[in-house]
N, C-alpha and C. Protein backbone atom coordinates (compact mmCIF):
# COMPACT_ATOMS: atom_id res chain seq x y z
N UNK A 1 48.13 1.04 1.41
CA UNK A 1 47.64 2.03 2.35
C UNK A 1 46.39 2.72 1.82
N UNK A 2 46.36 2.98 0.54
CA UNK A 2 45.50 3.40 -0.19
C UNK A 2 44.07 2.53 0.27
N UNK A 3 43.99 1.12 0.15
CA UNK A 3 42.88 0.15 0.46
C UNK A 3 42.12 0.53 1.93
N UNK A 4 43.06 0.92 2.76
CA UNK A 4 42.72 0.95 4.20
C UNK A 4 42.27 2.61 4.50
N UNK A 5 42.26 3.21 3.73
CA UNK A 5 41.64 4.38 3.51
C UNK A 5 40.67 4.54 2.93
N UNK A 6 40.12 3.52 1.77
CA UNK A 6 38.80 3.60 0.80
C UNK A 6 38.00 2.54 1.70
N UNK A 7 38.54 1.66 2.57
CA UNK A 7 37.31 0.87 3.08
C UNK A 7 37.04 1.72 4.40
N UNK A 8 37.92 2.45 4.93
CA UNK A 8 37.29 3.41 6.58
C UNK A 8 36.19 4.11 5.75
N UNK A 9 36.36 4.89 4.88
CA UNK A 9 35.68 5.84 3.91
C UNK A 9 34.31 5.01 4.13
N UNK A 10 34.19 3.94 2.64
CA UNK A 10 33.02 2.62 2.94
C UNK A 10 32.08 2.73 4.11
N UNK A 11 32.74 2.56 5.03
CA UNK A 11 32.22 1.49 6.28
C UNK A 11 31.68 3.21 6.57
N UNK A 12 32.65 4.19 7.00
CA UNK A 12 31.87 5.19 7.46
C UNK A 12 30.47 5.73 6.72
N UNK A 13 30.19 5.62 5.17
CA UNK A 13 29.27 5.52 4.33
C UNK A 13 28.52 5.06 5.00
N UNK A 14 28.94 3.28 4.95
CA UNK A 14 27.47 2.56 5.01
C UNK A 14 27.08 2.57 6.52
N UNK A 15 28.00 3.06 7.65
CA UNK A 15 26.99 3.57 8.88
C UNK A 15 26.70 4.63 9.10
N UNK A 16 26.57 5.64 8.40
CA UNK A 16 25.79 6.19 8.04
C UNK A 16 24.57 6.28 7.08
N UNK A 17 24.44 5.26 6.77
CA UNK A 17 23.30 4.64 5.76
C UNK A 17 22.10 4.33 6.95
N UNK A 18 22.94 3.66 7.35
CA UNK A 18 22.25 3.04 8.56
C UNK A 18 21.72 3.69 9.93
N UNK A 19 22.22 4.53 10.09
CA UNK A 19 21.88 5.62 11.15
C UNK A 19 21.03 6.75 10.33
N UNK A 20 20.84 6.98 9.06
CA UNK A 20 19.44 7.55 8.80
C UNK A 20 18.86 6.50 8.20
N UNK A 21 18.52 5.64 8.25
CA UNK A 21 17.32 4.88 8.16
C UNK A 21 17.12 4.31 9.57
N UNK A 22 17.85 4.64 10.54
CA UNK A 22 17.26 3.94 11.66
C UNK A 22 16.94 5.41 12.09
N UNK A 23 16.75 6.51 11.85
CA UNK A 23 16.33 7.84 12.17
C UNK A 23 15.01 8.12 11.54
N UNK A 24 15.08 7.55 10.29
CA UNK A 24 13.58 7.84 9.30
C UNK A 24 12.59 6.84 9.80
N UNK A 25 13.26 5.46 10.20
CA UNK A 25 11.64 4.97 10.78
C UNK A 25 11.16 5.22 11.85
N UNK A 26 12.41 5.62 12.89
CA UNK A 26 11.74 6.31 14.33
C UNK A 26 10.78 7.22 13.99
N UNK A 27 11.54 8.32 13.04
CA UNK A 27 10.09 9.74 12.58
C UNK A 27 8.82 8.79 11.74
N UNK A 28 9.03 8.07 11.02
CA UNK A 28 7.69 7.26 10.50
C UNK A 28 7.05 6.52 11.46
N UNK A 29 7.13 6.51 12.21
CA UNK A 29 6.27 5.73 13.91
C UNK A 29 6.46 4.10 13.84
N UNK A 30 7.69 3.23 12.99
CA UNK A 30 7.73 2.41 13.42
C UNK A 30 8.12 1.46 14.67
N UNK A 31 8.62 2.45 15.25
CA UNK A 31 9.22 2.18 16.40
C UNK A 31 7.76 2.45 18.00
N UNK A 32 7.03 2.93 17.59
CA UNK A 32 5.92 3.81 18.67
C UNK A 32 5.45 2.27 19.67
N UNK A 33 4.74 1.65 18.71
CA UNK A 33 4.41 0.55 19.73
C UNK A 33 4.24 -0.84 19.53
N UNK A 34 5.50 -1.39 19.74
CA UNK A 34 5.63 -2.82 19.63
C UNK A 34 4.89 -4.34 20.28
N UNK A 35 4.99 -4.00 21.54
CA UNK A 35 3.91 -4.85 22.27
C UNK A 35 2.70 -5.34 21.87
N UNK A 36 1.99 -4.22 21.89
CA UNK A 36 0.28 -3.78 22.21
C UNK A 36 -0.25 -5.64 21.07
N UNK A 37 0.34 -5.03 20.17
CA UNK A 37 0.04 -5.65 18.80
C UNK A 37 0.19 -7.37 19.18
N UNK A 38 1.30 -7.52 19.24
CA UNK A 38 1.57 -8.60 19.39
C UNK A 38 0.90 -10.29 21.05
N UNK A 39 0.20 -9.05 21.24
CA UNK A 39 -0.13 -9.59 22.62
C UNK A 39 -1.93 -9.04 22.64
N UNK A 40 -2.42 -8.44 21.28
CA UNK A 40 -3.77 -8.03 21.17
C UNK A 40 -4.88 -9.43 21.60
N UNK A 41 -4.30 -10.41 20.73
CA UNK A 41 -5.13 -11.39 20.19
C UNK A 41 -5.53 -12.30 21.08
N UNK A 42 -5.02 -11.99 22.43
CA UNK A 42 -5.05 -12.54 23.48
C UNK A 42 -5.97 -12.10 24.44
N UNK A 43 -6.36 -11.27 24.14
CA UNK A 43 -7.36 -10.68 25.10
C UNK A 43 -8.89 -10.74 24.30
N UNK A 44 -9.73 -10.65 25.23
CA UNK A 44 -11.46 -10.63 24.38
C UNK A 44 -11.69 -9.12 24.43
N UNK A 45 -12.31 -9.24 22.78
CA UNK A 45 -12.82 -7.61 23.04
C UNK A 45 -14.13 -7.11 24.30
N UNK A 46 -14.25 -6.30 24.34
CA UNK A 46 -14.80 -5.80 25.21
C UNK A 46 -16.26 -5.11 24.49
N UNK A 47 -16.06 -4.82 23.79
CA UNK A 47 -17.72 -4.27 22.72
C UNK A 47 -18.02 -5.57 22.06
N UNK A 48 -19.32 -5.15 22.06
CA UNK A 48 -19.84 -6.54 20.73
C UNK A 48 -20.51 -5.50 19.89
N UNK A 49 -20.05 -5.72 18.70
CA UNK A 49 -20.88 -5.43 17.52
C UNK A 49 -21.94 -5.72 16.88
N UNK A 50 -22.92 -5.10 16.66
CA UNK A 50 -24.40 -5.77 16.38
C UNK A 50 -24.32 -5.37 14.96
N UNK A 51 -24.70 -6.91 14.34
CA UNK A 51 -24.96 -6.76 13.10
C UNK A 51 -26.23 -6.91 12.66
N UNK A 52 -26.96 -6.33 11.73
CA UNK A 52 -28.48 -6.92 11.47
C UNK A 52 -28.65 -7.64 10.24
């Protein structure tokens, strides 16, 4: 009985491990914008850069 009490313990730990690190990268802006990026390279830029 003892076992089935130290692994609820565990598991409640490690999701909570997991629910602040899935909290810290939302606040670090990894989450902000997924698309844009991935679908950039597909389009032509629109400025041209002059080099001399």
């Amino acid at each position: 009985m003892l076992i089935i009490v130290l692994l609820i313990i565990l598991s409640l730990l490690l999701a909570l491990g997991f629910l602040v690190a899935f909290f810290w990268a939302i606040r670090d802006g990894q989450y902000d914008d997924d698309y844009a990026p991935a679908v950039r390279i597909l389009f032509e830029e629109s400025q041209q850069t002059n080099s001399k």
